[in-house]
N, C-alpha and C. Protein backbone atom coordinates (compact mmCIF):
# COMPACT_ATOMS: atom_id res chain seq x y z
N UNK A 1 83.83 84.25 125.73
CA UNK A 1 85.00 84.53 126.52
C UNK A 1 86.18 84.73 125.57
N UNK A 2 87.17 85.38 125.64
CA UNK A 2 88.23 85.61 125.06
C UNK A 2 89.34 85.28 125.97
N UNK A 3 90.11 84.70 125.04
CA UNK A 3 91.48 84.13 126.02
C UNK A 3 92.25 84.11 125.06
N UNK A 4 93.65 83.69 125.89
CA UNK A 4 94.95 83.75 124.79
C UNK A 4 94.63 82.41 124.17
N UNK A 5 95.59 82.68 122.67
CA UNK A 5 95.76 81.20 122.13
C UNK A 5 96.26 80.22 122.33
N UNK A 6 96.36 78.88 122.76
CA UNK A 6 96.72 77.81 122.94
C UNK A 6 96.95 77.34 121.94
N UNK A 7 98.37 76.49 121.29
CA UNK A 7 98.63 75.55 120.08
C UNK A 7 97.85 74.82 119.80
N UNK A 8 97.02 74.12 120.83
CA UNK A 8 96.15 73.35 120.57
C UNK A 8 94.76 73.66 119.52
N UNK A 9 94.55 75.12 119.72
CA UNK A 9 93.41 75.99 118.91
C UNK A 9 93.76 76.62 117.71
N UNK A 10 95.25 76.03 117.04
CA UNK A 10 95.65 76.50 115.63
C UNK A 10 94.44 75.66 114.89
N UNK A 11 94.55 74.17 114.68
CA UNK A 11 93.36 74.02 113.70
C UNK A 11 92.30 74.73 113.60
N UNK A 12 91.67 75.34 114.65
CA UNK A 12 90.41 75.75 114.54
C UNK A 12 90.85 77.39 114.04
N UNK A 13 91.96 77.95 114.76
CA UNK A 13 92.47 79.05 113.91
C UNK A 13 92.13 79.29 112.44
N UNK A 14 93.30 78.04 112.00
CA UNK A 14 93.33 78.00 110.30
C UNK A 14 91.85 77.86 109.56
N UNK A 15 90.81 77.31 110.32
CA UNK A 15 90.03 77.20 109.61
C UNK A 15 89.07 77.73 109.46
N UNK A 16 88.84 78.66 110.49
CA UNK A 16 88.42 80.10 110.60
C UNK A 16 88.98 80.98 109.60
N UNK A 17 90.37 81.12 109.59
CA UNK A 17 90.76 82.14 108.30
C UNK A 17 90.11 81.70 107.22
N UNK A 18 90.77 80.81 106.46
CA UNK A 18 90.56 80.22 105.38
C UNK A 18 88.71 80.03 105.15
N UNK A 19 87.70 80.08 106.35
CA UNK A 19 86.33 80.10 105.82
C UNK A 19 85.82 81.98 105.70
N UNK A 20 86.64 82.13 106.38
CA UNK A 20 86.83 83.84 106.30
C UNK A 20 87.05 84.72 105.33
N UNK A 21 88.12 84.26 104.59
CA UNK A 21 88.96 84.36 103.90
C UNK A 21 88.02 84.29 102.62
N UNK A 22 87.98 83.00 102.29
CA UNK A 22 87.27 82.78 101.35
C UNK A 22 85.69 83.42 100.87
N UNK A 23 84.96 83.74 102.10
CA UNK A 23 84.06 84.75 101.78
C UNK A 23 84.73 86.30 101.63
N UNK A 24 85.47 86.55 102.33
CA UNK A 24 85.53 88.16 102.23
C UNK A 24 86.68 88.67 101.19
N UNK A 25 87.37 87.73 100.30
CA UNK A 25 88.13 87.78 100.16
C UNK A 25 88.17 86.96 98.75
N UNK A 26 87.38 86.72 97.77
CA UNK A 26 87.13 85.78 96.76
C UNK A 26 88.18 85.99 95.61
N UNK A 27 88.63 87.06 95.54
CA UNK A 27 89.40 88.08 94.15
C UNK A 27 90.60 87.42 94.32
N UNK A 28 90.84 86.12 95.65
CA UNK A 28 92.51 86.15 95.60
C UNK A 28 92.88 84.91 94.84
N UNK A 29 93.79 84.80 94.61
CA UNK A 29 94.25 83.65 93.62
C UNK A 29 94.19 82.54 94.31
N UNK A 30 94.08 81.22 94.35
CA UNK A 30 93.81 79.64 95.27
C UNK A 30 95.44 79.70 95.27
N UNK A 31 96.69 79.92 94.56
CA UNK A 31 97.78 79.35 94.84
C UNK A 31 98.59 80.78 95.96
N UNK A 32 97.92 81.59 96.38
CA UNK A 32 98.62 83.04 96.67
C UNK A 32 97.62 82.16 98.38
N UNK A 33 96.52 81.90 98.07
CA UNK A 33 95.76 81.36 99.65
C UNK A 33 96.45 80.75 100.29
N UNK A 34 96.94 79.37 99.73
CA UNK A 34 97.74 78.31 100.21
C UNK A 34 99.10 79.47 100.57
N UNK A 35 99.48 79.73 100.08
CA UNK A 35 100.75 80.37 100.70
C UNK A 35 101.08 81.15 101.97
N UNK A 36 99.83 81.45 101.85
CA UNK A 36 99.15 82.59 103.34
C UNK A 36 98.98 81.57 104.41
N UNK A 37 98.09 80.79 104.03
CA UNK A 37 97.59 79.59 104.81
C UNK A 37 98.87 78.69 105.48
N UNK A 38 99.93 78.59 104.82
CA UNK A 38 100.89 78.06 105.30
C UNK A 38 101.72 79.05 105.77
N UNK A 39 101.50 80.51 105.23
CA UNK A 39 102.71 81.23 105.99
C UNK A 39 102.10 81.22 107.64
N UNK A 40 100.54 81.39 107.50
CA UNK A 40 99.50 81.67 109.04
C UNK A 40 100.18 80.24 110.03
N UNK A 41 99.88 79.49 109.61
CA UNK A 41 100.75 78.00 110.62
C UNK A 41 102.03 78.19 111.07
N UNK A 42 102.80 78.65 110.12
CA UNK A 42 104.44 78.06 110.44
C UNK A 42 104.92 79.66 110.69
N UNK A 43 104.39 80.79 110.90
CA UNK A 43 104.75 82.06 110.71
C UNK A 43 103.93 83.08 111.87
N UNK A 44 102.97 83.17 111.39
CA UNK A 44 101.95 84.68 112.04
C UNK A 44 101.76 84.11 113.05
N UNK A 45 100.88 82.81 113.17
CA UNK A 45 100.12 82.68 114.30
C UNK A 45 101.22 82.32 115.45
N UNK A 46 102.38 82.28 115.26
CA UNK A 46 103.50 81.47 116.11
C UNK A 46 104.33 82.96 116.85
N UNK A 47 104.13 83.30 115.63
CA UNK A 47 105.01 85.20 115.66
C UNK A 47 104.66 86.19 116.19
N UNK A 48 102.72 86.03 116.75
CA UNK A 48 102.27 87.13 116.91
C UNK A 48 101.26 87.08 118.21
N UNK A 49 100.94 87.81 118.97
CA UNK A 49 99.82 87.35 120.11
C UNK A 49 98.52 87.29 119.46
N UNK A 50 98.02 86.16 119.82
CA UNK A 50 96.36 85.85 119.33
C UNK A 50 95.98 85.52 120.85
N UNK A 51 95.18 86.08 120.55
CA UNK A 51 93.73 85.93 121.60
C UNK A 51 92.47 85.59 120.57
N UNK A 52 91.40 84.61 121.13
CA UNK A 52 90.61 83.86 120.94
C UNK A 52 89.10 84.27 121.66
N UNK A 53 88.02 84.47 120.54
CA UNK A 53 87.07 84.05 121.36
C UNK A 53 86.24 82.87 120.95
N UNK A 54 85.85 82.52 122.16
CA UNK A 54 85.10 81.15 122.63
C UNK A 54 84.17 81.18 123.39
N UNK A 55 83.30 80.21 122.92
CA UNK A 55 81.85 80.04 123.29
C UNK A 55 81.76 78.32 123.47
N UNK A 56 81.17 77.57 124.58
CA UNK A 56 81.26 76.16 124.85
C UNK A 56 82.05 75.76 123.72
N UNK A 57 83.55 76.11 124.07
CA UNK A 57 84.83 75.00 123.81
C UNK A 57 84.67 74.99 122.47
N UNK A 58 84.23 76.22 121.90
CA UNK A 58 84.45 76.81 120.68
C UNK A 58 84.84 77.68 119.77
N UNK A 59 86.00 77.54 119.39
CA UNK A 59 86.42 79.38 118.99
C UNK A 59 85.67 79.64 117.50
N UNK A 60 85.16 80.72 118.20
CA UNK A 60 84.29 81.60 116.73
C UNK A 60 84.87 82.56 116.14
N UNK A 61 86.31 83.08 116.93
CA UNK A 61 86.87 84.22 115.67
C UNK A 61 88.08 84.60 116.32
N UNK A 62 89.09 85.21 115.96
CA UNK A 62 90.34 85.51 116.97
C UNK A 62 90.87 87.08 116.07
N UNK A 63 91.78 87.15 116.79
CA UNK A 63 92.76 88.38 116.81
C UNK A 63 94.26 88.24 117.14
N UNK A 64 95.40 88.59 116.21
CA UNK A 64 96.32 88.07 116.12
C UNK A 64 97.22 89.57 116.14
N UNK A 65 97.58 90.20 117.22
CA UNK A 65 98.66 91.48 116.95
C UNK A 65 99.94 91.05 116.76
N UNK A 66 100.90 92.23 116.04
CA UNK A 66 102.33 92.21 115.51
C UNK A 66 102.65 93.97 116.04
N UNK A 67 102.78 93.77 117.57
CA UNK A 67 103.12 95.38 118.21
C UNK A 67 101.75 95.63 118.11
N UNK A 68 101.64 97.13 117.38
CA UNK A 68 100.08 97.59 117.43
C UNK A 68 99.67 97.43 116.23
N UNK A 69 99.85 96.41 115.25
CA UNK A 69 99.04 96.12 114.13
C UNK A 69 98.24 94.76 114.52
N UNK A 70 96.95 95.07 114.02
CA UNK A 70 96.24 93.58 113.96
C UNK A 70 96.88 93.23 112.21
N UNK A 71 97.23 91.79 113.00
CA UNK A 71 97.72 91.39 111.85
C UNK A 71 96.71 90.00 111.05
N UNK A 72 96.17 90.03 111.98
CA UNK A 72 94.79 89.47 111.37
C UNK A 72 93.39 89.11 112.52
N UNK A 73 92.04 89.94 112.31
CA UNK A 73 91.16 89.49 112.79
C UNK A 73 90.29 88.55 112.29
N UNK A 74 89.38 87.62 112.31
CA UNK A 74 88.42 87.07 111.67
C UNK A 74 87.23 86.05 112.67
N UNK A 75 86.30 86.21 112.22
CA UNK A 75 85.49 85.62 112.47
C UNK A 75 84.65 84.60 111.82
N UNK A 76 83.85 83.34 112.35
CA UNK A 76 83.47 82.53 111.65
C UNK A 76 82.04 83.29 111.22
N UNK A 77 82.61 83.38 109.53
CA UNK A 77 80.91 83.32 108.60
C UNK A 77 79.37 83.80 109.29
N UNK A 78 79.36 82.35 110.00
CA UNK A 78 77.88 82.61 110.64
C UNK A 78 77.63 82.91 111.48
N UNK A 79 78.73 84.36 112.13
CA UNK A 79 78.53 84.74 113.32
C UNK A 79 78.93 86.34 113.50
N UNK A 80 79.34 86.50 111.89
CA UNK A 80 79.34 87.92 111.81
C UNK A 80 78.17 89.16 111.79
N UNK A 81 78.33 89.87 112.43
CA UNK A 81 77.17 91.29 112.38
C UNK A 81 76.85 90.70 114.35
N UNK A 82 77.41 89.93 114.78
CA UNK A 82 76.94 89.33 115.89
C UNK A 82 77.93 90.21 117.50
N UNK A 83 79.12 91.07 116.75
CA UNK A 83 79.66 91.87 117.79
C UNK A 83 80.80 91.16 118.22
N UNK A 84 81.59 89.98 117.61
CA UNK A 84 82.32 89.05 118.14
C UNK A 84 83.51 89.99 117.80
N UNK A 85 83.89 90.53 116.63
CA UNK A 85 85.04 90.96 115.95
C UNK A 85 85.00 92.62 116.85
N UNK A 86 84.21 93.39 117.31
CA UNK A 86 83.93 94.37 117.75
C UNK A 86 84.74 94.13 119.47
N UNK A 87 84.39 93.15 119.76
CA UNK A 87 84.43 92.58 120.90
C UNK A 87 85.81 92.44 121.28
N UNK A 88 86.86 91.66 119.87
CA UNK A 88 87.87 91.42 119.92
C UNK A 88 88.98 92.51 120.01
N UNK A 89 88.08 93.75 119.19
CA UNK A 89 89.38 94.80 119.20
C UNK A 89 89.30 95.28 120.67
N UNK A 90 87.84 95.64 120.47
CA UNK A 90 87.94 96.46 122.15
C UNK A 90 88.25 96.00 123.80
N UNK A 91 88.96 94.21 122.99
CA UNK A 91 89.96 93.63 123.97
C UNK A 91 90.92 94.22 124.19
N UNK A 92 91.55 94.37 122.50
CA UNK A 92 92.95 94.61 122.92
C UNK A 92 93.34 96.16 122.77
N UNK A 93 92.63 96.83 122.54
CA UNK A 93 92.43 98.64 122.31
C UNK A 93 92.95 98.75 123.34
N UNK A 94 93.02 98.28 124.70
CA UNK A 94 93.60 99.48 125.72
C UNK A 94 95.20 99.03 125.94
N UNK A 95 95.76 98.09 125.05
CA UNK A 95 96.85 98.24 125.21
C UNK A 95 97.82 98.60 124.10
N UNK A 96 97.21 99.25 123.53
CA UNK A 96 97.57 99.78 122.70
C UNK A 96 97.54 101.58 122.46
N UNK A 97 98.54 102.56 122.18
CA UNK A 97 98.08 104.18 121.99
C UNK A 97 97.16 104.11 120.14
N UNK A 98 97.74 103.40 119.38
CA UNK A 98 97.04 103.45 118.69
C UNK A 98 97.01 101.88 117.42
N UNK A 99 96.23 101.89 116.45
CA UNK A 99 96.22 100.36 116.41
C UNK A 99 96.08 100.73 114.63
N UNK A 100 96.68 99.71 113.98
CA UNK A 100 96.98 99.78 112.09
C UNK A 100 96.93 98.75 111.46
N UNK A 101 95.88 98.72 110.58
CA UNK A 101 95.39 96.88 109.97
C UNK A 101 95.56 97.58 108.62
N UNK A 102 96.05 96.68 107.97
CA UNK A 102 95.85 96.67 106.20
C UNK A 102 94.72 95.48 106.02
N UNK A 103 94.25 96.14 104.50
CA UNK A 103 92.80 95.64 104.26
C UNK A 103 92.91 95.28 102.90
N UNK A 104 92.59 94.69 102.17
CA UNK A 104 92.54 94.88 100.83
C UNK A 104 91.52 95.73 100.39
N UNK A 105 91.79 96.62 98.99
CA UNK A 105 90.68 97.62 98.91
C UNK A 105 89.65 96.63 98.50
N UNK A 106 89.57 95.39 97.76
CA UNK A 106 88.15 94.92 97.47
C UNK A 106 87.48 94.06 98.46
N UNK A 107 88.62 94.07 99.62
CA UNK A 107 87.64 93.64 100.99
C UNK A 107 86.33 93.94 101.40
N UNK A 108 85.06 93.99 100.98
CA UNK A 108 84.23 95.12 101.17
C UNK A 108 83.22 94.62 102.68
N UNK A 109 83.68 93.35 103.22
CA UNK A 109 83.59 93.05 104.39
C UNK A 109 84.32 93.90 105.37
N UNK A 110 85.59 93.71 105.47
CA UNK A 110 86.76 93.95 106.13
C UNK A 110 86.67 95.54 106.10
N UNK A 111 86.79 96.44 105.19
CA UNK A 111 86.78 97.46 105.02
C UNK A 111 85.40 98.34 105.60
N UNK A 112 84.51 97.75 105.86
CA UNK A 112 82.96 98.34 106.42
C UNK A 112 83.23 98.08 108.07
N UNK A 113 83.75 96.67 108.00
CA UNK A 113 83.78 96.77 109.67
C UNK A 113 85.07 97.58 110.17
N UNK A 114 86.20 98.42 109.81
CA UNK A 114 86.99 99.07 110.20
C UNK A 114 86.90 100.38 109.92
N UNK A 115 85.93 101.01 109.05
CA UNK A 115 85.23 102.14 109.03
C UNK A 115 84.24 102.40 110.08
N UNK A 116 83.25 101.31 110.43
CA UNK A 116 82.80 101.68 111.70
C UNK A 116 82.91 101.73 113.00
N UNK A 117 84.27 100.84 113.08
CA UNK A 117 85.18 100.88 114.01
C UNK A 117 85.76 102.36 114.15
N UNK A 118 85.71 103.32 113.57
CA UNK A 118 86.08 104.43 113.42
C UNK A 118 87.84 104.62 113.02
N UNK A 119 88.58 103.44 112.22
CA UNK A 119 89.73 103.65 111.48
C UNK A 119 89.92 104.55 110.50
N UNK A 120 90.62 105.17 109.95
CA UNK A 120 90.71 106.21 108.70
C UNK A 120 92.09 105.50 108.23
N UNK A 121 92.25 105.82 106.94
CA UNK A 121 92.85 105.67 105.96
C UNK A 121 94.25 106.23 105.92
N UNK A 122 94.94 105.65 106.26
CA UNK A 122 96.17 106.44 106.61
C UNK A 122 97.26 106.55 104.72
N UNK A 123 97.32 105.65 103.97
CA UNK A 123 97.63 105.57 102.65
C UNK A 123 97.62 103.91 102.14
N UNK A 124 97.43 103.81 100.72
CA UNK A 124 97.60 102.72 100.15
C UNK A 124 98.70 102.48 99.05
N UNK A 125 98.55 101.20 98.94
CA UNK A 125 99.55 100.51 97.69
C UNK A 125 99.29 99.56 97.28
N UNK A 126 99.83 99.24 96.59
CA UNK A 126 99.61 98.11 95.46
C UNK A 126 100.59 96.71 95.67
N UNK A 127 99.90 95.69 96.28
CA UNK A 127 100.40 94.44 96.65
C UNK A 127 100.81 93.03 96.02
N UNK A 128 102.11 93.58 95.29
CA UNK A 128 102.63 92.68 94.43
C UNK A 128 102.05 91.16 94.24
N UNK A 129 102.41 90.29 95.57
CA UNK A 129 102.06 88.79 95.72
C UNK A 129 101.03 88.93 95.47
N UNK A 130 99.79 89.27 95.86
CA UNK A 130 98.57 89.12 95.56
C UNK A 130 97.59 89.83 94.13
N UNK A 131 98.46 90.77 93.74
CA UNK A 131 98.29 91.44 92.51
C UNK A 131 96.85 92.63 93.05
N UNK A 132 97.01 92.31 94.14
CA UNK A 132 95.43 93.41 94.73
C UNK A 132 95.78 95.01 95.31
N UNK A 133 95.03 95.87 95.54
CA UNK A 133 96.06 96.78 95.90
C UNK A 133 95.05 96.63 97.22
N UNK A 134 96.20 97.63 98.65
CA UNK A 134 95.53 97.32 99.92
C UNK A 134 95.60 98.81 100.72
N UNK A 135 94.98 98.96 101.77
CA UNK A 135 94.49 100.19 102.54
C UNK A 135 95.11 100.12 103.59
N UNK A 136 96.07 100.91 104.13
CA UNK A 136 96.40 100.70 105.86
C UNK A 136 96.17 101.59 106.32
N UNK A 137 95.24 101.35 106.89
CA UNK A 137 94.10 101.71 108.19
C UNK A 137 94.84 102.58 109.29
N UNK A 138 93.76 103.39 110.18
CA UNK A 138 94.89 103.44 111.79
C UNK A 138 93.66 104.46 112.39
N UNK A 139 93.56 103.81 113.52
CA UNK A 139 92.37 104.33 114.68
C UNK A 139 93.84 104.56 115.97
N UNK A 140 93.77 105.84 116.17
CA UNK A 140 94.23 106.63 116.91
C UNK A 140 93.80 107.42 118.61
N UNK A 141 94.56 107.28 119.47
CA UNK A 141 93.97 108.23 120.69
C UNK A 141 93.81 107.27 121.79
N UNK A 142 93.99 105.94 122.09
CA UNK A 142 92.86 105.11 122.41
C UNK A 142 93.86 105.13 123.81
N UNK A 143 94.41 105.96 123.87
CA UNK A 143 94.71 105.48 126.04
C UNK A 143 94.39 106.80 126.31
């Protein structure tokens, strides 16, 4: 089931990113994580609509928009290739005309599932704080 986020479902939020994170995402520095990790608590997740999915009183992965950017999807580890993250966009796709995620280019998780999502490459740059350079995405047409 997918539902909005409740404060109560930030822990399980954060710890979803951060196990997320940490697989798809290994190249990033541990002191640049924590910073994210604390900006995600006191910042994104407060700033932005998340919707949640859940399975018996369990959230396995969410979706967090900023307008029509996902500003962060993720799913738990052992539940990816399983349609959960697929599931999540094509929640929020119809309210949206069109939808724009940045990726890091060595995401090679992140970047496979938004290629087959049918996103294209709209341009990249090079992302100071993190020293990584990143891809912003954009899947178009969708009302």
């Amino acid at each position: 089931m997918i539902r909005k986020h409740t404060p109560n479902g930030l822990n399980s939020i954060l710890d979803i990113w951060y196990k997320t994170s940490t697989l798809a995402r290994p190249f990033l520095e541990d002191n640049f994580v924590e910073q994210v990790k604390t900006a995600m608590r006191d910042m994104y997740i407060p700033g932005s609509e998340t919707w949640v999915y859940e399975e018996n009183n369990n959230i396995l992965g969410f979706i967090s928009m900023m307008d029509n950017e996902i500003g962060g999807l993720f799913v738990l580890p052992n539940h990816h290739g399983n349609g959960l993250g697929t599931q999540l966009v094509n929640f929020i796709k119809p309210m949206h005309r069109s939808l724009e995620v940045e990726v890091f280019d060595k995401n090679t998780i992140g970047r496979a599932f938004y290629k087959k999502y049918g996103f294209e490459q709209m341009n990249h740059y090079f992302h100071k704080d993190s020293n990584q350079d990143v891809l912003r995405l954009k899947l178009d047409n969708l009302k």
